[in-house]
C-alpha atoms as a PDB file:
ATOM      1  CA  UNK A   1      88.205  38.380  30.749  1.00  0.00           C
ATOM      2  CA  UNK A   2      87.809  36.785  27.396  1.00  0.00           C
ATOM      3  CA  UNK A   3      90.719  35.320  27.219  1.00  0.00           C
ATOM      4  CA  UNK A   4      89.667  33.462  30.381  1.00  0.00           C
ATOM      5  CA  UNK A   5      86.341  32.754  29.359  1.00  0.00           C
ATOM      6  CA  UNK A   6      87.954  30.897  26.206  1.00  0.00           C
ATOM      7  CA  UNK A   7      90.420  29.287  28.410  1.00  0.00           C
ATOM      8  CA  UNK A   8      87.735  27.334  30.597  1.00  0.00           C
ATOM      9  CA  UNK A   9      85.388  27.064  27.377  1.00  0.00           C
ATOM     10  CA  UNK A  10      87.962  25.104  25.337  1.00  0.00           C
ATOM     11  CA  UNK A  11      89.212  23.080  28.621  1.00  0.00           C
ATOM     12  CA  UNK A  12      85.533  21.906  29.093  1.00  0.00           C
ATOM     13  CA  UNK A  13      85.266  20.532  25.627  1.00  0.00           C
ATOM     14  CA  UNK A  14      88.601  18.953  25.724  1.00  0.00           C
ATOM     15  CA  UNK A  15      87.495  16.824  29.165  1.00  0.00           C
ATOM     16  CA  UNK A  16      84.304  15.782  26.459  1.00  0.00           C
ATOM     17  CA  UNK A  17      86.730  14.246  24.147  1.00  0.00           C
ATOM     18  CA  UNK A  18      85.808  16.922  21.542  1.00  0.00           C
ATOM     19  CA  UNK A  19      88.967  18.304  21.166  1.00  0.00           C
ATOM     20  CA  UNK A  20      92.106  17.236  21.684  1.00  0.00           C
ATOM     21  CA  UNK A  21      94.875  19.732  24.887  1.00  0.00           C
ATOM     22  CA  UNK A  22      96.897  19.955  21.350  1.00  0.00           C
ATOM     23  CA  UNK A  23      94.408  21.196  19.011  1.00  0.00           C
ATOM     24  CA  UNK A  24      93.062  23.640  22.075  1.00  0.00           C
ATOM     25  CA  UNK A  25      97.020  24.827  22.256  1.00  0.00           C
ATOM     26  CA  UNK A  26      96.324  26.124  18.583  1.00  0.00           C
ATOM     27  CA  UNK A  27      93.088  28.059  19.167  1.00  0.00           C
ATOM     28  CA  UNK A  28      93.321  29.173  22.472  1.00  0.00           C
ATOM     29  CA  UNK A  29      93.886  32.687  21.677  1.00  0.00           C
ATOM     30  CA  UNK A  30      90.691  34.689  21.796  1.00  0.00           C
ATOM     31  CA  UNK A  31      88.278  34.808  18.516  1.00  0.00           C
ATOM     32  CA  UNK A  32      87.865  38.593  17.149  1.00  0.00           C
ATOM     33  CA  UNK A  33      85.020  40.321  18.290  1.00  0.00           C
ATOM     34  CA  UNK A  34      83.075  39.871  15.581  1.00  0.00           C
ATOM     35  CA  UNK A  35      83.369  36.009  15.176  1.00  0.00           C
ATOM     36  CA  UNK A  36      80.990  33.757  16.655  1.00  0.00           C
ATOM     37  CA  UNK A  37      80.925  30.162  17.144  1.00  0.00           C
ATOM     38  CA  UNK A  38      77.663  28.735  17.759  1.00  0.00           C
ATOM     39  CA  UNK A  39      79.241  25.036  17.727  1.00  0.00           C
ATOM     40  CA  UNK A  40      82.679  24.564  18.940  1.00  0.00           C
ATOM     41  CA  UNK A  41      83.093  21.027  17.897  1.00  0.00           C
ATOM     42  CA  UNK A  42      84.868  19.980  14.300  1.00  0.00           C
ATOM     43  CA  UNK A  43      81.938  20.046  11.400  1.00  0.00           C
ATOM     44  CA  UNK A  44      82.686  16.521  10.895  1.00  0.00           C
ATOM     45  CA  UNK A  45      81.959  15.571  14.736  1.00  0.00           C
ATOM     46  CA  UNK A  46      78.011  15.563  13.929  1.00  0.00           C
ATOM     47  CA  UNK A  47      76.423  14.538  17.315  1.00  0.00           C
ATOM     48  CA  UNK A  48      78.753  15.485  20.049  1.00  0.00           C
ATOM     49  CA  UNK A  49      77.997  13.363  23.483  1.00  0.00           C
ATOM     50  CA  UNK A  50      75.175  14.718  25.581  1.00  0.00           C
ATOM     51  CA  UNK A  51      77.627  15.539  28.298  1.00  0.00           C
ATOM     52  CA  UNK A  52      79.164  18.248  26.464  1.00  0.00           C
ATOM     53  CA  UNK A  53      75.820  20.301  26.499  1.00  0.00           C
ATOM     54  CA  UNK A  54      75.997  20.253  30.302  1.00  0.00           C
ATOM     55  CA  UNK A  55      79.474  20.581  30.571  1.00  0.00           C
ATOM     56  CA  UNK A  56      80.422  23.375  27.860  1.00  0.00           C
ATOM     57  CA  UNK A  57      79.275  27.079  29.705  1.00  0.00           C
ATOM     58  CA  UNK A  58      77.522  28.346  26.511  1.00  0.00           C
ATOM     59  CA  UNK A  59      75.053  27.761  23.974  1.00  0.00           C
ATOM     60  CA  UNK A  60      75.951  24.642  21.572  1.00  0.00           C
ATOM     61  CA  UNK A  61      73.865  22.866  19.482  1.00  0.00           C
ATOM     62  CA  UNK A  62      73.753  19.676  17.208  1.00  0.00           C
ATOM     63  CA  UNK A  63      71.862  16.433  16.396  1.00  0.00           C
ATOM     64  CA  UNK A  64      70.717  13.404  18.232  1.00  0.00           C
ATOM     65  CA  UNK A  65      69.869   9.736  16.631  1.00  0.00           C
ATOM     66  CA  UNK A  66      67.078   8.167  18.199  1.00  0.00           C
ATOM     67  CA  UNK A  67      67.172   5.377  20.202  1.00  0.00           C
ATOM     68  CA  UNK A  68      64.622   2.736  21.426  1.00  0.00           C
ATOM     69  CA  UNK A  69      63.576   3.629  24.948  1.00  0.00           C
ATOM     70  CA  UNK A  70      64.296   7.419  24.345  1.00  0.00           C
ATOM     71  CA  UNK A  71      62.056   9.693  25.460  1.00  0.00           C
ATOM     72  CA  UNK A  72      61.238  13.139  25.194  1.00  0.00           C
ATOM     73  CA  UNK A  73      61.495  13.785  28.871  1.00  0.00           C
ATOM     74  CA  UNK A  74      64.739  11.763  28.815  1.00  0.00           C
ATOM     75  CA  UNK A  75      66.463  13.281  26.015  1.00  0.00           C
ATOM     76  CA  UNK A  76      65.583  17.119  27.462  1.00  0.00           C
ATOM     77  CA  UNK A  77      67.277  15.662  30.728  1.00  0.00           C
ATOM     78  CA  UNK A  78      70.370  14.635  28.516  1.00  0.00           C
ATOM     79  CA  UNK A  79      71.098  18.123  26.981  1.00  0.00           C
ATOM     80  CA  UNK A  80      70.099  20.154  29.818  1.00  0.00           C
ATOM     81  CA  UNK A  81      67.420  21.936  28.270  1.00  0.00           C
ATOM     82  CA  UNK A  82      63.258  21.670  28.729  1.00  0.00           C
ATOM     83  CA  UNK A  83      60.956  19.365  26.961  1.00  0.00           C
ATOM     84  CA  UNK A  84      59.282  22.601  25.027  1.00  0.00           C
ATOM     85  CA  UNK A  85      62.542  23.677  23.793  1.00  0.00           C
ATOM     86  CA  UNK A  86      63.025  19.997  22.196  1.00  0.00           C
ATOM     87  CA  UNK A  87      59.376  19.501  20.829  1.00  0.00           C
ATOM     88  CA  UNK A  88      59.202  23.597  19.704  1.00  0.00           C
ATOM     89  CA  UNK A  89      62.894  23.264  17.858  1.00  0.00           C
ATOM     90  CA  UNK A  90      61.637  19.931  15.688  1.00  0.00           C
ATOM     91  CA  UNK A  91      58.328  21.068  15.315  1.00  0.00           C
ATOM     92  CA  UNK A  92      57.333  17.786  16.847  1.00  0.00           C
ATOM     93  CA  UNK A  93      55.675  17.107  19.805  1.00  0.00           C
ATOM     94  CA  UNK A  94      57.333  13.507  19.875  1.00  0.00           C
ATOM     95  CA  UNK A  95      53.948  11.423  20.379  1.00  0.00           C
ATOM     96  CA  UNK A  96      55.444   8.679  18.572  1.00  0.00           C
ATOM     97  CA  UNK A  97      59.005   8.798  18.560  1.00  0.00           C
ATOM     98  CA  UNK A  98      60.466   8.429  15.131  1.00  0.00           C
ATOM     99  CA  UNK A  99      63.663   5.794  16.289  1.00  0.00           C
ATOM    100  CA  UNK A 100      66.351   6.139  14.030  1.00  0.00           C
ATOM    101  CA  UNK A 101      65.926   9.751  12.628  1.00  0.00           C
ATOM    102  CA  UNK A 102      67.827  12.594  13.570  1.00  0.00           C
ATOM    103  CA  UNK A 103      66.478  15.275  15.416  1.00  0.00           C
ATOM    104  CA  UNK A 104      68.035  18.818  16.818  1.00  0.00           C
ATOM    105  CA  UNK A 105      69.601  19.098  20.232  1.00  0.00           C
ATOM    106  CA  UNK A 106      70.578  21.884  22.210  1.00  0.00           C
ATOM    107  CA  UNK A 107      71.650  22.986  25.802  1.00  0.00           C
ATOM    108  CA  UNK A 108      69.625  26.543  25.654  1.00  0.00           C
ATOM    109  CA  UNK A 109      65.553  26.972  26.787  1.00  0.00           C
ATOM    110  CA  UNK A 110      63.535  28.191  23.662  1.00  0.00           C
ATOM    111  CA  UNK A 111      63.608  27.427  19.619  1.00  0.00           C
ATOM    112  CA  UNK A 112      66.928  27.010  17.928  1.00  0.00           C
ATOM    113  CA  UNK A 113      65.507  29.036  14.906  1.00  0.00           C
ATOM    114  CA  UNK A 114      67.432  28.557  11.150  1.00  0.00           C
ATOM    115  CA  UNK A 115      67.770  30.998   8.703  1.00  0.00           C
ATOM    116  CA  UNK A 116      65.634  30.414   5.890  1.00  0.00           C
ATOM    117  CA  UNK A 117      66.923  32.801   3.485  1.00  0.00           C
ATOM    118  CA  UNK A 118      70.371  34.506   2.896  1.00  0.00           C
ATOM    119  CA  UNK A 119      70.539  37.934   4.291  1.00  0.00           C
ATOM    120  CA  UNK A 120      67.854  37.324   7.395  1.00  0.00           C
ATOM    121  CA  UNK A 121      68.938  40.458   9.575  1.00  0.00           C
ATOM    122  CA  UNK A 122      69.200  40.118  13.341  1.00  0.00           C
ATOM    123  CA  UNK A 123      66.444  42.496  14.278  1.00  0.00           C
ATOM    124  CA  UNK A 124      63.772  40.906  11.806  1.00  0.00           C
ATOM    125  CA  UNK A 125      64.539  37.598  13.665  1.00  0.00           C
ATOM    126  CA  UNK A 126      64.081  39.045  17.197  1.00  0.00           C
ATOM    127  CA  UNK A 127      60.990  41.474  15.984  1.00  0.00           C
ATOM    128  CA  UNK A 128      59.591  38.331  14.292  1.00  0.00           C
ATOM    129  CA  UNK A 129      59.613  36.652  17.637  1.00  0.00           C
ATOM    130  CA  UNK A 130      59.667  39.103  20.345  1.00  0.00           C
ATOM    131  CA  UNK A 131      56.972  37.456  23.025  1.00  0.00           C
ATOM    132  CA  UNK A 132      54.146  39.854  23.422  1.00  0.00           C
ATOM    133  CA  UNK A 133      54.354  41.967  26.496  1.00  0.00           C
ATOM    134  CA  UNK A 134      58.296  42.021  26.207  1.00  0.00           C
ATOM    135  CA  UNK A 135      60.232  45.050  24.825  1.00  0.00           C
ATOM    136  CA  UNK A 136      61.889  44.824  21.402  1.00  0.00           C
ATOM    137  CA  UNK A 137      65.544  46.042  22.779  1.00  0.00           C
ATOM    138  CA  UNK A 138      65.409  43.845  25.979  1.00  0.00           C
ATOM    139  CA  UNK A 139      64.912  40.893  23.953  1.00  0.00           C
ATOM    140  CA  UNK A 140      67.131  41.939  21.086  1.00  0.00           C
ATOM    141  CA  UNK A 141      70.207  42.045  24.241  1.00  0.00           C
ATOM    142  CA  UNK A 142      68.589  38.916  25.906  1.00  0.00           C
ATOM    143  CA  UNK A 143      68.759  36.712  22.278  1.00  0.00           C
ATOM    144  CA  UNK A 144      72.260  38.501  21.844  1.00  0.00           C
ATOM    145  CA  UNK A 145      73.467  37.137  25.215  1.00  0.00           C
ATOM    146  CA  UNK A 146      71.691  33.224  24.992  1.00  0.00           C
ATOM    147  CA  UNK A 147      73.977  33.073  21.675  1.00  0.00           C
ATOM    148  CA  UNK A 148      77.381  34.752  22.628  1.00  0.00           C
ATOM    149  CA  UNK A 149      77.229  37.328  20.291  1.00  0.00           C
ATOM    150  CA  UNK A 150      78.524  40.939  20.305  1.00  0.00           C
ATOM    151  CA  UNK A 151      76.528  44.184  20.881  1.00  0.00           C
ATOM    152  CA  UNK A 152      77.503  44.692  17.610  1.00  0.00           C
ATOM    153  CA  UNK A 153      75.402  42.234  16.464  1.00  0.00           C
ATOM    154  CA  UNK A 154      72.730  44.832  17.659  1.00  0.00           C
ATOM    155  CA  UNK A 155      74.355  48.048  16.670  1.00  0.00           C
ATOM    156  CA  UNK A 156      74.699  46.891  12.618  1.00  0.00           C
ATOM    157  CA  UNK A 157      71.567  44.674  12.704  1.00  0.00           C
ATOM    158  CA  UNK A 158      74.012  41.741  11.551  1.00  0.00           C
ATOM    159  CA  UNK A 159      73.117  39.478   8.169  1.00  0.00           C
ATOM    160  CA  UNK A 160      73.516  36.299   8.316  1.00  0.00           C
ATOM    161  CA  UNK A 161      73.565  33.334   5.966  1.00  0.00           C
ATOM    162  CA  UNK A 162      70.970  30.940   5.070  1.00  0.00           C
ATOM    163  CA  UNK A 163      71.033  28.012   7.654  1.00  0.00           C
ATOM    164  CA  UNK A 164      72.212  29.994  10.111  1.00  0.00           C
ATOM    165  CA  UNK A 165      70.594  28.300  13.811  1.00  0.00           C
ATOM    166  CA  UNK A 166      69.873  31.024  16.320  1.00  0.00           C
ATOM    167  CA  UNK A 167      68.789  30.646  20.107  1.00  0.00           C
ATOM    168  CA  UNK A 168      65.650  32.766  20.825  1.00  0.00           C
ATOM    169  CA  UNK A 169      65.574  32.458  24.487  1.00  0.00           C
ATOM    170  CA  UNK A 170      61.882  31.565  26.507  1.00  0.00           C
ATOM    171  CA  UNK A 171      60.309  31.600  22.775  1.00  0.00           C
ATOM    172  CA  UNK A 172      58.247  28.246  22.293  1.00  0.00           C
ATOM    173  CA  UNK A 173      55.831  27.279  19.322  1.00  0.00           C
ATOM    174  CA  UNK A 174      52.377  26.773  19.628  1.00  0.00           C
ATOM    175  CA  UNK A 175      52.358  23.340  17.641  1.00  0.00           C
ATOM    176  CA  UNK A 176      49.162  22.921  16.018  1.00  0.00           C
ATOM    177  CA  UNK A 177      50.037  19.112  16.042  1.00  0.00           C
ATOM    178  CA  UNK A 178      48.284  15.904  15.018  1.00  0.00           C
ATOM    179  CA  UNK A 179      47.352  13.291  17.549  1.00  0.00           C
ATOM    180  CA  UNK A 180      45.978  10.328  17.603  1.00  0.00           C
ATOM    181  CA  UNK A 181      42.012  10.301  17.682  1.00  0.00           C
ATOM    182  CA  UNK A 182      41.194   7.349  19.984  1.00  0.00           C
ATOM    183  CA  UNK A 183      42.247   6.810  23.496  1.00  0.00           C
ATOM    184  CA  UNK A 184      44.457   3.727  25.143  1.00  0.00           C
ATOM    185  CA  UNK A 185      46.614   1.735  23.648  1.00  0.00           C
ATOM    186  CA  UNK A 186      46.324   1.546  19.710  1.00  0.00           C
ATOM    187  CA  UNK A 187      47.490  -0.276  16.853  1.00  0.00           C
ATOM    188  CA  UNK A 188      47.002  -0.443  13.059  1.00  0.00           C
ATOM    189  CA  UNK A 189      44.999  -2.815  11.430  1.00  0.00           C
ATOM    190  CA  UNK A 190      45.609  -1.665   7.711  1.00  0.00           C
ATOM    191  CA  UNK A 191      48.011   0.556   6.946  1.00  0.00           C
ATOM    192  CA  UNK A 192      48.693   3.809   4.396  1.00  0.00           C
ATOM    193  CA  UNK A 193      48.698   2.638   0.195  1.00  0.00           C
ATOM    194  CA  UNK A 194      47.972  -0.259  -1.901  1.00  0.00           C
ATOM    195  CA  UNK A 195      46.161  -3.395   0.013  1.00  0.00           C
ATOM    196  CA  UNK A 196      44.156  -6.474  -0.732  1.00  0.00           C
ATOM    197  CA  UNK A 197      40.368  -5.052   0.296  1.00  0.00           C
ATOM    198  CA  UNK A 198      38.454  -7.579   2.353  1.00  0.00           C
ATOM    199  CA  UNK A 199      35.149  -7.130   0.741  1.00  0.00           C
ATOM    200  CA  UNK A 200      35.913  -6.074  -2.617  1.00  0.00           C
ATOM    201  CA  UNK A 201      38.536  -8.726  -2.681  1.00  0.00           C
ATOM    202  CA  UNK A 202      40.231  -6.538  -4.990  1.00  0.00           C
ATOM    203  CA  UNK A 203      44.026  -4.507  -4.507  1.00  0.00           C
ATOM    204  CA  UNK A 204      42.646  -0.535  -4.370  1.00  0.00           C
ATOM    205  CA  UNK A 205      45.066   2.281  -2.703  1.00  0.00           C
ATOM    206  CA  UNK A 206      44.209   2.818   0.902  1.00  0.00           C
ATOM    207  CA  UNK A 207      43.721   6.073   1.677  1.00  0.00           C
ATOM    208  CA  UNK A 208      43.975   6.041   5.160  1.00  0.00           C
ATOM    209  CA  UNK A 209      44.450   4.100   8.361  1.00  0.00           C
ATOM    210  CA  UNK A 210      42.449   1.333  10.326  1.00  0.00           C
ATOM    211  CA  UNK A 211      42.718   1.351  13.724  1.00  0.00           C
ATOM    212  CA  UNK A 212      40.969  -1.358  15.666  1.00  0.00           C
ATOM    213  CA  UNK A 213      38.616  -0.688  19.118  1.00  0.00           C
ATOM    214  CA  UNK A 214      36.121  -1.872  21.190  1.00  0.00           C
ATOM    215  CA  UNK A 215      32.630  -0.963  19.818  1.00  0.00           C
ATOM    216  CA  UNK A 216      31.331   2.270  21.318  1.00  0.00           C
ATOM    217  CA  UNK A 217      35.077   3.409  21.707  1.00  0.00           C
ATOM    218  CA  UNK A 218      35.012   7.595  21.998  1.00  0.00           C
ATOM    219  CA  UNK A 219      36.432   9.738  18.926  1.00  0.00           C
ATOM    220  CA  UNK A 220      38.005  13.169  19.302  1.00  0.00           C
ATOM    221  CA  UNK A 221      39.661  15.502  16.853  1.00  0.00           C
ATOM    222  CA  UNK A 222      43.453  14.819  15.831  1.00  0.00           C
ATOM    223  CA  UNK A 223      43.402  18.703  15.864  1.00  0.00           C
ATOM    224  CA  UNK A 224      40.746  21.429  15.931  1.00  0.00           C
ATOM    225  CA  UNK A 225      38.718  22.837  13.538  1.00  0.00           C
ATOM    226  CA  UNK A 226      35.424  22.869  11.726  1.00  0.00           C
ATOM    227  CA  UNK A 227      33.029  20.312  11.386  1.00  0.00           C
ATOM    228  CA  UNK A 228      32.337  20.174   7.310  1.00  0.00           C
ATOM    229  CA  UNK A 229      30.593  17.291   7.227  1.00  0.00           C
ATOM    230  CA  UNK A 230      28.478  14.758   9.573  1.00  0.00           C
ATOM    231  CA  UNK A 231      26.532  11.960   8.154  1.00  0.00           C
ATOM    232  CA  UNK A 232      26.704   9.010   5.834  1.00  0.00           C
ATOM    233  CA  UNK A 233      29.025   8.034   2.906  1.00  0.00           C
ATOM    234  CA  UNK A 234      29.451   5.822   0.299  1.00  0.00           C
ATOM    235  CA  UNK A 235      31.760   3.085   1.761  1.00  0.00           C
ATOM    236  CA  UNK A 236      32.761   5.179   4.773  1.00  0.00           C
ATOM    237  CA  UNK A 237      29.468   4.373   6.629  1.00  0.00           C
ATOM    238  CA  UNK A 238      28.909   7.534   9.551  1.00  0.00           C
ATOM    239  CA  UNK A 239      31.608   9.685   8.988  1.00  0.00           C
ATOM    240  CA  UNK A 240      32.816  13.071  10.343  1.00  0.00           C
ATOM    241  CA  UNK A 241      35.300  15.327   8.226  1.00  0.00           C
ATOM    242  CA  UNK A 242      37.093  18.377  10.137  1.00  0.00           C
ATOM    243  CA  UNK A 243      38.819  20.961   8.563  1.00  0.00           C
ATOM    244  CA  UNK A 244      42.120  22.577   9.992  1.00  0.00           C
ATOM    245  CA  UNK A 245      43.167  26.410   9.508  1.00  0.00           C
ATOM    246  CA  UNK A 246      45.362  25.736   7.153  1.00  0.00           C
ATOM    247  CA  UNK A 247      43.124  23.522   5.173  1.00  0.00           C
ATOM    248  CA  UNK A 248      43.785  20.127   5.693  1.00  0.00           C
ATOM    249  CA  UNK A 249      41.154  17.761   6.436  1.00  0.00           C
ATOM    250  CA  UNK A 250      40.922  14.620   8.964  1.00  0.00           C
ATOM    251  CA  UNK A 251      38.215  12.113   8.231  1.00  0.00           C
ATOM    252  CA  UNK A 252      36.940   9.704  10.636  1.00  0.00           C
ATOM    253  CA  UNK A 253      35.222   7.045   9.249  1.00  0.00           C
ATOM    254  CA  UNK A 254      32.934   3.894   9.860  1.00  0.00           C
ATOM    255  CA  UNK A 255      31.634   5.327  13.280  1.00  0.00           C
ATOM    256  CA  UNK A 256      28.765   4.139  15.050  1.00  0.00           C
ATOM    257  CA  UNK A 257      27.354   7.371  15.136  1.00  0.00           C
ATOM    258  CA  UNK A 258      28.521  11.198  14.594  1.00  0.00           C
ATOM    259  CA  UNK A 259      27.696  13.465  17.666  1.00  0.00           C
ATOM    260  CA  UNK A 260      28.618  17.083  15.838  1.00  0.00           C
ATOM    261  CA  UNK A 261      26.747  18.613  13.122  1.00  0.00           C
ATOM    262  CA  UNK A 262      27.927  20.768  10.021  1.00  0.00           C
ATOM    263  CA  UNK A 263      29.396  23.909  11.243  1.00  0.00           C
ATOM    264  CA  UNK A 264      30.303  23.201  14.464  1.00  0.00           C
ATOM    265  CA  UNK A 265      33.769  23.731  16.234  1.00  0.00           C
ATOM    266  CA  UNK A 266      35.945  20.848  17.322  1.00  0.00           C
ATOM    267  CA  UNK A 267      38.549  21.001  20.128  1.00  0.00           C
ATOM    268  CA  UNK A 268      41.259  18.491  19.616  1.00  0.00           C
ATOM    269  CA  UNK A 269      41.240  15.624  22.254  1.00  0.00           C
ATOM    270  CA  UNK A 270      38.380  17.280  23.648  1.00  0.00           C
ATOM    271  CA  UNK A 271      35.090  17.294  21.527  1.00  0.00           C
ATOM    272  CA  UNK A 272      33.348  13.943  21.548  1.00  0.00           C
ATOM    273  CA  UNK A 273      32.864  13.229  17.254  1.00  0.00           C
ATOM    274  CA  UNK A 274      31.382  10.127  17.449  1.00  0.00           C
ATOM    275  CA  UNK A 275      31.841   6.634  18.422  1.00  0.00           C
ATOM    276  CA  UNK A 276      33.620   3.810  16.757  1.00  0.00           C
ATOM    277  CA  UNK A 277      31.379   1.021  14.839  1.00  0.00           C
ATOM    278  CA  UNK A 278      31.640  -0.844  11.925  1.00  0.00           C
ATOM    279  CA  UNK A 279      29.148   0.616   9.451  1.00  0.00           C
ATOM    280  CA  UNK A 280      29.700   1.228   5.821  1.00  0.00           C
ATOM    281  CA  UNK A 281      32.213  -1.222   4.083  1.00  0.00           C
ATOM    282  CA  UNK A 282      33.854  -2.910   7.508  1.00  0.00           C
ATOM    283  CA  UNK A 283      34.869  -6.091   8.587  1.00  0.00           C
ATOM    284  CA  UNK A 284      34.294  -4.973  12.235  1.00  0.00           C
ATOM    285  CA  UNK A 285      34.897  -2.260  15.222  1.00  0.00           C
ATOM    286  CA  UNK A 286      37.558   0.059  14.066  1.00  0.00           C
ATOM    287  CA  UNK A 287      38.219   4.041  12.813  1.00  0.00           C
ATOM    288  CA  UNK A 288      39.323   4.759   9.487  1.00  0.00           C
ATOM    289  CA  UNK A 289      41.428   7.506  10.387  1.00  0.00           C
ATOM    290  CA  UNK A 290      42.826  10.089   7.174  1.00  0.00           C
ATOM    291  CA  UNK A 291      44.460  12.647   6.509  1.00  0.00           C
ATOM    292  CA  UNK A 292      43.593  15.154   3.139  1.00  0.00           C
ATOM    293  CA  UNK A 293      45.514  18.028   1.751  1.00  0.00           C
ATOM    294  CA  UNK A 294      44.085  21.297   0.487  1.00  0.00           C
ATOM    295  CA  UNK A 295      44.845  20.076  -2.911  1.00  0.00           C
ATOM    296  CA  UNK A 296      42.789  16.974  -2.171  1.00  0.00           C
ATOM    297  CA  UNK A 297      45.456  14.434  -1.695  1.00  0.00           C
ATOM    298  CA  UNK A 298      45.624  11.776   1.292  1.00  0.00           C
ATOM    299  CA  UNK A 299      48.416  11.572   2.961  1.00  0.00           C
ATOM    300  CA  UNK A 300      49.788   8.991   5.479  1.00  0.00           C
ATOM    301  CA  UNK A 301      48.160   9.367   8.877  1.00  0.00           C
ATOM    302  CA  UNK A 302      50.984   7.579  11.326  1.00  0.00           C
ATOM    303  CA  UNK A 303      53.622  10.114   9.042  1.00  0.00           C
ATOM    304  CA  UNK A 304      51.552  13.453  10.987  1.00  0.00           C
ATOM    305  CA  UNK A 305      51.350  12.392  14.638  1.00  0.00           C
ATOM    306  CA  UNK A 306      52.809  14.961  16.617  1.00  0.00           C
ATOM    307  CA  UNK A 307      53.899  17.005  13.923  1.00  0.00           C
ATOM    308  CA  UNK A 308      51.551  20.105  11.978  1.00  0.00           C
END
């Protein structure tokens, strides 16, 4: 039966182009038990076709270079897999798509988890991520089967190397993700580092973002968290500054007015901060939209959307 099974697997991927009938005629024979081949293409071919995720019957893996037009609808439609799996596996919910980069592909539904360490053990992985309600062994055989590996796998509680990119089937992050504050279409004004200020006619570093709006334009949190400050400041004008659990801080600055107080809890895309004006040091309607890090330094805003 395994024989077989490698038969049709290596006569799929040679109708790809990924192999070649006379490199299949070497390998055909069937791979000991305890081998396993997460990727059956050459480690030089680094993005295989998207056919070959549909085609191949097992789980298979690689990267994808982004192309204008691409979506993340269209590119879960490519590798047979679900939007989730895609955004969950990058850590990215793909708001803005980042053409050019690579990002990680697969033909299975749930994370494509990598090793961090050398020596992660099989069980830690799947008791790590077991969903809640599930039972530890089902899981343990249902992660086994997604990735082709033996019960053995199980049995020994296998080690594996660092960098080594695991299926966990129907698991999905939670991404605490940025996103972008105002509503419609959007563009920036002034971006991220060293500019020519309008009113202090001066070059200073800017710490943030501008993004342009209508007057009276609604402002919502780029993620949730706690209102630490509401009220005017300095150059800012009305400003709101939420803090995230894990201690970053989003500032939105030269609003027309702030409509949360000190204290209060923001939902992201939901809670109504305040509305865009142009108080403080402003040439006109926009948000000054930042990002802070627990240490205190800014980062650049349009670098976070869609990704925590």
């Amino acid at each position: 039966m395994l024989k077989r099974h490698t038969a049709a697997l290596l006569t799929a991927a040679a109708a790809t182009g990924l192999f070649s009938l006379a490199a299949i005629g070497q390998i055909s024979r069937p791979a000991p038990l305890n081998m396993h081949y997460s990727v059956i293409y050459q480690p030089a071919f680094r993005e295989p076709p998207a056919e070959a995720f549909k085609k191949i019957p097992r789980f298979f893996y690689g990267s994808h270079k982004l192309k204008r037009g691409e979506t993340v609808s269209s590119l879960a439609s490519a590798y047979a897999t679900d939007i989730k799996s895609v955004q969950s596996s990058n850590r990215n919910e793909f708001i803005l798509m980042p053409y050019g980069s690579s990002i990680k592909v697969h033909n299975g539904k749930g994370l494509l988890y990598e090793t961090y360490k050398e020596g992660e053990s099989f069980m830690s992985i799947v008791s790590r991520f077991c969903p809640r309600g599930e039972k530890l062994e089902s899981f343990a055989q249902k992660t086994a089967k997604a990735n082709n590996f033996p019960a053995l796998y199980i049995l020994e509680n296998k080690k594996f190397p660092k960098g080594k990119k695991i299926l966990l089937p129907g698991v999905y992050v939670n991404l605490d993700t940025y996103r972008i504050p105002v509503n419609g279409f959007v563009r920036i004004s002034s971006g991220y580092g060293n500019r020519y200020h309008p009113i202090l006619k001066r070059r200073i570093f800017h710490n943030g973002c501008d993004i342009p709006m209508p007057l009276g334009s609604p402002v919502y949190p780029a993620r949730s968290g706690d209102v630490v400050f509401s009220g005017y400041k300095n150059g800012y004008g009305y400003v709101v500054e939420i803090r995230h659990k894990d201690g970053y801080i989003t500032r939105y600055g030269h609003l027309k007015e702030c409509l949360v107080s000190q204290g209060e809890k923001a939902q992201k895309g939901k809670t109504l901060l305040g509305k865009v004006g142009s108080t403080g040091l402003s040439t006109g309607p926009h948000l000054h939209f930042e990002i802070i890090t627990p240490s205190g330094k800014s980062v650049n805003p349009v670098s976070k959307i869609g990704k925590n």
